[in-house]
N, C-alpha and C. Protein backbone atom coordinates (compact mmCIF):
# COMPACT_ATOMS: atom_id res chain seq x y z
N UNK A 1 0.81 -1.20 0.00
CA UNK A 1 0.00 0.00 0.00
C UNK A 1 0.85 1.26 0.00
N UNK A 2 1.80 1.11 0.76
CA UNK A 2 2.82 2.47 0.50
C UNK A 2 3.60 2.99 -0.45
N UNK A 3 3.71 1.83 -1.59
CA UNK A 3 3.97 2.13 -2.92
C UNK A 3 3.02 2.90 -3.99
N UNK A 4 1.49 2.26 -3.73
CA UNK A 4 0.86 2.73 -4.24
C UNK A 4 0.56 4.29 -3.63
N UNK A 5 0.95 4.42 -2.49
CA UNK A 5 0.19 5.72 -1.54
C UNK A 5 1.23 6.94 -2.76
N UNK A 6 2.58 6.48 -2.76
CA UNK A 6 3.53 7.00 -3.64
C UNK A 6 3.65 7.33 -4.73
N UNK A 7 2.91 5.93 -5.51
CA UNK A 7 2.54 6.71 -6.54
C UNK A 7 1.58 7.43 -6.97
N UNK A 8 0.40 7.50 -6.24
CA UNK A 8 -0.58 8.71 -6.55
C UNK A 8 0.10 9.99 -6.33
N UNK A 9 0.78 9.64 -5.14
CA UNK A 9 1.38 11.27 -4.54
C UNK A 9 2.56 12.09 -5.68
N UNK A 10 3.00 10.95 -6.45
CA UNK A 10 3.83 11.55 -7.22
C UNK A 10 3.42 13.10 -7.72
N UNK A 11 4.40 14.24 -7.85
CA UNK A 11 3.88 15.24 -8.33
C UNK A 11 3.86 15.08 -9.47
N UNK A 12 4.28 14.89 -10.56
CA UNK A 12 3.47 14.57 -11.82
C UNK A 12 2.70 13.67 -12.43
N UNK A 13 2.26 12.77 -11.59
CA UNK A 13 0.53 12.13 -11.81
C UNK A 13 -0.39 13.20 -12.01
N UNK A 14 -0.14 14.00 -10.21
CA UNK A 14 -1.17 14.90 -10.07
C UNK A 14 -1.24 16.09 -11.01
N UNK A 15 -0.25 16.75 -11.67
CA UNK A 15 -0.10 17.61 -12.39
C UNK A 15 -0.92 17.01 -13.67
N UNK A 16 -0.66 15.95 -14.13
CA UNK A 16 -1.30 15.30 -15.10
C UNK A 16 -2.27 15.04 -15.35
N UNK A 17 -3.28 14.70 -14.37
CA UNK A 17 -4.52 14.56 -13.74
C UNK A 17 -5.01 16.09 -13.62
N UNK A 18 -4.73 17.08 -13.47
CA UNK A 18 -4.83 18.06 -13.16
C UNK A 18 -5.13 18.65 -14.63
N UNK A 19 -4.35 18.68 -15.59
CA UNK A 19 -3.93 18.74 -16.70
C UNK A 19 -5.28 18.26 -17.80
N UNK A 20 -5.26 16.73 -17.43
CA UNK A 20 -6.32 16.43 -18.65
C UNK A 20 -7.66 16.84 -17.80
N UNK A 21 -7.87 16.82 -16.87
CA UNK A 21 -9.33 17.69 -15.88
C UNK A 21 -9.90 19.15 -17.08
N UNK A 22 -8.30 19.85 -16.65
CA UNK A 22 -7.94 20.98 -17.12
C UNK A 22 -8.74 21.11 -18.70
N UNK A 23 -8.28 20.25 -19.32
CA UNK A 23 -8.08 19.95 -20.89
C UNK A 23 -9.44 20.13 -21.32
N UNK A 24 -10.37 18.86 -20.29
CA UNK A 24 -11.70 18.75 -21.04
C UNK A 24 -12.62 19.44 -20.70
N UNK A 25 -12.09 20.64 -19.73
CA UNK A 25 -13.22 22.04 -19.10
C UNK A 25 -12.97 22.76 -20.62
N UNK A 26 -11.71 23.03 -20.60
CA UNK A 26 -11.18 23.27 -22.44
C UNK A 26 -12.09 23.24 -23.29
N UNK A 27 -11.90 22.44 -23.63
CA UNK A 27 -12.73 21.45 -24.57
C UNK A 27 -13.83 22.12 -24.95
N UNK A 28 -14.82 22.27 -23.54
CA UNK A 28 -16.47 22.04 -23.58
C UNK A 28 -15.97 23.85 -23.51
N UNK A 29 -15.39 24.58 -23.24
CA UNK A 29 -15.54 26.51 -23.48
C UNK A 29 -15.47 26.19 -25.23
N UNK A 30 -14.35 25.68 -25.82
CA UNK A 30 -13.95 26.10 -26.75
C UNK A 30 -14.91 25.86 -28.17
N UNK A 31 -15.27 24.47 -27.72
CA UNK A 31 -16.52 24.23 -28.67
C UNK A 31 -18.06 25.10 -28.09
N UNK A 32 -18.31 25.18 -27.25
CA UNK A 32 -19.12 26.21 -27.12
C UNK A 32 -19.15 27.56 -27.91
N UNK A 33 -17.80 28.31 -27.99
CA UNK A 33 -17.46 28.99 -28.90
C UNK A 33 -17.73 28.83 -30.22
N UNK A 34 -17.19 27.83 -30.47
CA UNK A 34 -17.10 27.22 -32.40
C UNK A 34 -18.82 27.11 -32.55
N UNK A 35 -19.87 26.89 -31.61
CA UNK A 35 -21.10 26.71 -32.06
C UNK A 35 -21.25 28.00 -32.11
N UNK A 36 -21.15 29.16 -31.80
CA UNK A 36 -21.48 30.35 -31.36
C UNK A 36 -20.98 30.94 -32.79
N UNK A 37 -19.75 30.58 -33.13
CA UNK A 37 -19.08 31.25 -34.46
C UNK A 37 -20.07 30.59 -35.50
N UNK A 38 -20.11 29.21 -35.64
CA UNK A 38 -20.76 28.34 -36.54
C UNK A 38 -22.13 29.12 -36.95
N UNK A 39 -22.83 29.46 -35.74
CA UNK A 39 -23.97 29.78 -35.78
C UNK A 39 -24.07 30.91 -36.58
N UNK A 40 -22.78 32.13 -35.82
CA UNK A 40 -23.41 33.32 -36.76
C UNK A 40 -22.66 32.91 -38.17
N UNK A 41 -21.67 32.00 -38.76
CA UNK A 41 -21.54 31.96 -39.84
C UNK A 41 -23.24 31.54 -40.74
N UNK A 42 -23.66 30.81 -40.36
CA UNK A 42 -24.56 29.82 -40.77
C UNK A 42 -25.56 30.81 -41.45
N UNK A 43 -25.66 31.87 -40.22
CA UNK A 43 -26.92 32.87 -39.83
C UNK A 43 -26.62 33.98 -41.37
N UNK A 44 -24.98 34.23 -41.57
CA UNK A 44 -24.51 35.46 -42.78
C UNK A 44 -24.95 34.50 -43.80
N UNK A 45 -24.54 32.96 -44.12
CA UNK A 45 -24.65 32.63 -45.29
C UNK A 45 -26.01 32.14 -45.55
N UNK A 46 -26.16 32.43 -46.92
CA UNK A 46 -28.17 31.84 -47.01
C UNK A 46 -28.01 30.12 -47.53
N UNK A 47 -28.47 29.70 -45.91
CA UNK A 47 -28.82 28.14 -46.15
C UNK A 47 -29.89 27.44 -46.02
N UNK A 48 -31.30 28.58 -45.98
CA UNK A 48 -32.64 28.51 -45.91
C UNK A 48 -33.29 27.73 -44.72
N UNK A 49 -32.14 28.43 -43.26
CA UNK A 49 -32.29 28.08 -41.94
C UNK A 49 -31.74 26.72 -41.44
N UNK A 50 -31.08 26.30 -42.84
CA UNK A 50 -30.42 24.73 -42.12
C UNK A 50 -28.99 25.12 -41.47
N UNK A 51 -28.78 24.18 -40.81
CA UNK A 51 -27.66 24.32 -39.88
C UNK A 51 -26.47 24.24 -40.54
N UNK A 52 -25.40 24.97 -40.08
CA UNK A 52 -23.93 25.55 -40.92
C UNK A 52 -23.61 23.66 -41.47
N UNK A 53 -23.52 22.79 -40.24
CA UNK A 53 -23.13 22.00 -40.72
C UNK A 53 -23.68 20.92 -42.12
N UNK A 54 -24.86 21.37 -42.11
CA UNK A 54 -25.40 20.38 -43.47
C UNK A 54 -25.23 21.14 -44.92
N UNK A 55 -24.09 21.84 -44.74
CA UNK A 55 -23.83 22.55 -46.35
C UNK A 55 -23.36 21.49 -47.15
N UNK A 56 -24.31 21.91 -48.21
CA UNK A 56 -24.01 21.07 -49.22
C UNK A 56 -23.40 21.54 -50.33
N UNK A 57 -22.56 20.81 -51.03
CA UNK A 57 -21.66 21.63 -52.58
C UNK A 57 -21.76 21.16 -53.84
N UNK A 58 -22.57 21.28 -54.56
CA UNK A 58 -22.61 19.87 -55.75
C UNK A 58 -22.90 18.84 -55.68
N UNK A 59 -23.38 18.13 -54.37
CA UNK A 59 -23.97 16.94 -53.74
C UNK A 59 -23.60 16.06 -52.41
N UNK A 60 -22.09 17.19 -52.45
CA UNK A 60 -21.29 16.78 -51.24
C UNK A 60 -21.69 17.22 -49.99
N UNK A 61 -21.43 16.67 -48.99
CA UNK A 61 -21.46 17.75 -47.58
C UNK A 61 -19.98 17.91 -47.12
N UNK A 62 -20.15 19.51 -47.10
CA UNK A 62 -19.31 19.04 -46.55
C UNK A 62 -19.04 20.41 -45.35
N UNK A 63 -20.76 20.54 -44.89
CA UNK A 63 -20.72 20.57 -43.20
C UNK A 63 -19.67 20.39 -42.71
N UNK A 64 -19.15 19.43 -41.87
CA UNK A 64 -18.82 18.31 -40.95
C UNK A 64 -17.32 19.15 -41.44
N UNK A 65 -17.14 18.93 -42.52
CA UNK A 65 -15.46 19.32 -42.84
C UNK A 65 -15.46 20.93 -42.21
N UNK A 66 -16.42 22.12 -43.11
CA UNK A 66 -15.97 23.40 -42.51
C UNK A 66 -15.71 22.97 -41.02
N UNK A 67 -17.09 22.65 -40.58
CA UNK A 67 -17.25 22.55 -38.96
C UNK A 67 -15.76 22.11 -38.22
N UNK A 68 -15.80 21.65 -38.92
CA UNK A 68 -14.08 21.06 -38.12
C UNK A 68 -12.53 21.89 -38.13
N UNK A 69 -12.53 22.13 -39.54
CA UNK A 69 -11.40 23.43 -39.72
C UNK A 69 -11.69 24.32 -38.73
N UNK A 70 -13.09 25.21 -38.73
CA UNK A 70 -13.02 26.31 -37.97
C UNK A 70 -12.77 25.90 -36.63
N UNK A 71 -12.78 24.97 -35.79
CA UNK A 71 -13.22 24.57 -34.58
C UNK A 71 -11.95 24.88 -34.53
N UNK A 72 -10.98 24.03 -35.33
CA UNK A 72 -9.31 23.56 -35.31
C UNK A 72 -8.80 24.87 -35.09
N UNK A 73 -9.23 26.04 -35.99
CA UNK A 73 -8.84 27.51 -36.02
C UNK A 73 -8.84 28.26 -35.08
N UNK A 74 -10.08 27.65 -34.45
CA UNK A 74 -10.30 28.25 -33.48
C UNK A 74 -9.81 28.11 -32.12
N UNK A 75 -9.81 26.94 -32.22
CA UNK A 75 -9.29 25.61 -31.22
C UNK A 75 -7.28 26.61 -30.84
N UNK A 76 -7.23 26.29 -31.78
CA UNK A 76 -5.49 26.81 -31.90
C UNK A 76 -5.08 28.39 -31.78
N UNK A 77 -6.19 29.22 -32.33
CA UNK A 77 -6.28 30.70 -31.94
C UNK A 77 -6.24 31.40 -30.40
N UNK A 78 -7.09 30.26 -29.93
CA UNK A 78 -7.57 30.38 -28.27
C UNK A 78 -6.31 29.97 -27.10
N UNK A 79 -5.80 28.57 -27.55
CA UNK A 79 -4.12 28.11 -27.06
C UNK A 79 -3.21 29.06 -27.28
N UNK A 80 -3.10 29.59 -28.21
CA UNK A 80 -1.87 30.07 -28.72
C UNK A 80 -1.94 31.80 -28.31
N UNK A 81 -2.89 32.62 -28.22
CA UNK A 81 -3.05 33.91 -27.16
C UNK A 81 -3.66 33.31 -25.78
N UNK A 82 -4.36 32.57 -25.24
CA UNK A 82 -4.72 32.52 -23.98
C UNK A 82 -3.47 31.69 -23.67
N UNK A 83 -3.09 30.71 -23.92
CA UNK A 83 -2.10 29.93 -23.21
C UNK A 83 -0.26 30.25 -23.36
N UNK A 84 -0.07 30.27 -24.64
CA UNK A 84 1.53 29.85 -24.84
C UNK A 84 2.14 31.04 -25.16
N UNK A 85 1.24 32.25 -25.70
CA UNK A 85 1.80 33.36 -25.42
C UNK A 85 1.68 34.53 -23.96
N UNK A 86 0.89 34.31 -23.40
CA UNK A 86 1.18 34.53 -22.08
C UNK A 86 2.30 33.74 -21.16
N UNK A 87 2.85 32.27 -21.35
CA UNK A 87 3.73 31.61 -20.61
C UNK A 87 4.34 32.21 -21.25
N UNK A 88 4.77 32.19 -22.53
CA UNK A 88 6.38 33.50 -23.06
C UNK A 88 6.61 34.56 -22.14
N UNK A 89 5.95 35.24 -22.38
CA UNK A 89 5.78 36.53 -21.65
C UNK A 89 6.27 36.19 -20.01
N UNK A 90 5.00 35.30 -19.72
CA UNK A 90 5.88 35.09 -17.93
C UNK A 90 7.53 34.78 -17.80
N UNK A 91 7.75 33.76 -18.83
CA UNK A 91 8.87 32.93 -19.46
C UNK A 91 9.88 34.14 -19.04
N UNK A 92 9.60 35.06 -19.90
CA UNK A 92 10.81 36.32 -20.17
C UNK A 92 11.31 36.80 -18.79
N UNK A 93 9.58 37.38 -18.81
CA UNK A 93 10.12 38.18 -17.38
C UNK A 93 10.80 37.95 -16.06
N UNK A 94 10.19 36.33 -16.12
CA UNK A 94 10.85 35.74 -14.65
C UNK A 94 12.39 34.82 -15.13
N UNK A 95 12.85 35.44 -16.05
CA UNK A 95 13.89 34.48 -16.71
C UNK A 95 15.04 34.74 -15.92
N UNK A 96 16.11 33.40 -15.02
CA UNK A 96 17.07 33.75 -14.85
C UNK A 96 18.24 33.76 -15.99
N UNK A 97 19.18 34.49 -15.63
CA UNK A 97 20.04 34.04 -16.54
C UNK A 97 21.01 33.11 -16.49
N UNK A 98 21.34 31.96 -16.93
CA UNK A 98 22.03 30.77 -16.75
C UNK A 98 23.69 31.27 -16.98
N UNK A 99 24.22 30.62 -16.67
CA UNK A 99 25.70 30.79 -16.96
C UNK A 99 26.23 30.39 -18.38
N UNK A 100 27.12 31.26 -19.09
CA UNK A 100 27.05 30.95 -20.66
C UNK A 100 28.57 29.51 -20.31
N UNK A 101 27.76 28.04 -21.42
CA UNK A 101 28.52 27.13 -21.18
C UNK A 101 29.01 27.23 -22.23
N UNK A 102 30.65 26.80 -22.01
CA UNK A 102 31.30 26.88 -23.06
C UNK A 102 31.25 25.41 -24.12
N UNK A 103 31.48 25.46 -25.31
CA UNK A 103 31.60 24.67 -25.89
C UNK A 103 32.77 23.58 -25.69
N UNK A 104 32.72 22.50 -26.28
CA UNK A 104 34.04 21.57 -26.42
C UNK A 104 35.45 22.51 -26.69
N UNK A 105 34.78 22.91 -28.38
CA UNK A 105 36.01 23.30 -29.11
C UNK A 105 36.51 24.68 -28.38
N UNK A 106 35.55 25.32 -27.51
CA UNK A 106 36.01 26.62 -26.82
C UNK A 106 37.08 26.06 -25.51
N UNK A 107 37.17 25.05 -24.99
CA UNK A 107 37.29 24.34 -23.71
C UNK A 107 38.83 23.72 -24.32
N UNK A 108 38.83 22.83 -25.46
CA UNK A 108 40.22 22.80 -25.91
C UNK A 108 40.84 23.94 -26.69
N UNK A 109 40.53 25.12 -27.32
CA UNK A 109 41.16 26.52 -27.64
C UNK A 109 41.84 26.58 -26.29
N UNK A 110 40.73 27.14 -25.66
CA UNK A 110 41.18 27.44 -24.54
C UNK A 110 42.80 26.65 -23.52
N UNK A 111 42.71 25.57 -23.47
CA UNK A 111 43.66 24.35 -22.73
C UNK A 111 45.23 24.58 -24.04
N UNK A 112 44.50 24.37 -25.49
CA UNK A 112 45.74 24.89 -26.65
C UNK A 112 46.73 26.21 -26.02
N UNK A 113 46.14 27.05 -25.92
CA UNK A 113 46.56 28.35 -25.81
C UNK A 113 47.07 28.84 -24.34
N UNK A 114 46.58 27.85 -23.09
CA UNK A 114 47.11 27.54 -21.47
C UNK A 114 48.93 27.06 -22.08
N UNK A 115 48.59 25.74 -22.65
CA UNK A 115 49.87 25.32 -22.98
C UNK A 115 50.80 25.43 -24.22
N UNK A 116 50.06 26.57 -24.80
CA UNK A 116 51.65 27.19 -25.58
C UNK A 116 52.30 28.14 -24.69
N UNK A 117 51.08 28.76 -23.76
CA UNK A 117 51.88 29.69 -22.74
C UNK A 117 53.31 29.07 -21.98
N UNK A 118 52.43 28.67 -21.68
CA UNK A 118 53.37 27.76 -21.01
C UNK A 118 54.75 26.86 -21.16
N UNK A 119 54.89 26.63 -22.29
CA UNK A 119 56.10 26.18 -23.29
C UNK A 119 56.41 28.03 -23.54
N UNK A 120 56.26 28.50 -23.69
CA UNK A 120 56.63 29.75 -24.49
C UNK A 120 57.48 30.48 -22.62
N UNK A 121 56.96 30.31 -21.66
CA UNK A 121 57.30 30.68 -20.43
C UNK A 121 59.16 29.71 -20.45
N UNK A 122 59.00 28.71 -20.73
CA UNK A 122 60.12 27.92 -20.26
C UNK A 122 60.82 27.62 -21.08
């Protein structure tokens, strides 16, 4: 039992768990949205009150397809200013600055040029 107590407690279960919770509150705002867009698209284009998704093109539907791009558009519009460009931003501001590591070839320059001194001394 104390293994298991451990691994629930792990902090990234819970972060994870936390995460997909997170995800599918997501989810249900974002498509809420896409019906809301869908709708007033549906509402500009004349489809004689049928729903955005049963557009038809020459015999095709292909509803289901717009419906999905925009969602995706939308879907990715909403992540990308609500989520990943605000973590940049935090990203920056709270950024320490790391110590600049030197490379290999900077690390033997460097050791080259210790020991020509050094021959050149004696």
């Amino acid at each position: 039992m104390k293994g298991f107590k451990e691994f629930l407690m792990r902090g990234n279960l819970i972060e994870l768990a936390v995460a997909f919770i997170m995800g599918s509150l997501f989810a249900a705002v974002v498509k809420a949205f896409t019906d809301l867009i869908l709708d007033l698209i549906g509402r500009a284009l004349p489809l004689n009150g049928e729903a955005f998704s049963s557009v038809v093109i020459g015999g095709i539907t292909i509803g289901p397809f717009l419906s999905a791009i925009v969602t995706f558009v939308l879907t990715a519009f909403v992540v990308y200013f609500a989520i990943v460009k605000p973590y940049e931003i935090y990203n920056n501001r709270h950024k320490k600055d790391e110590p600049a590591v030197q490379s290999t070839d900077e690390i033997l320059a460097e050791i080259r040029d210790l020991l020509a001194e050094g021959r050149a001394k004696n």
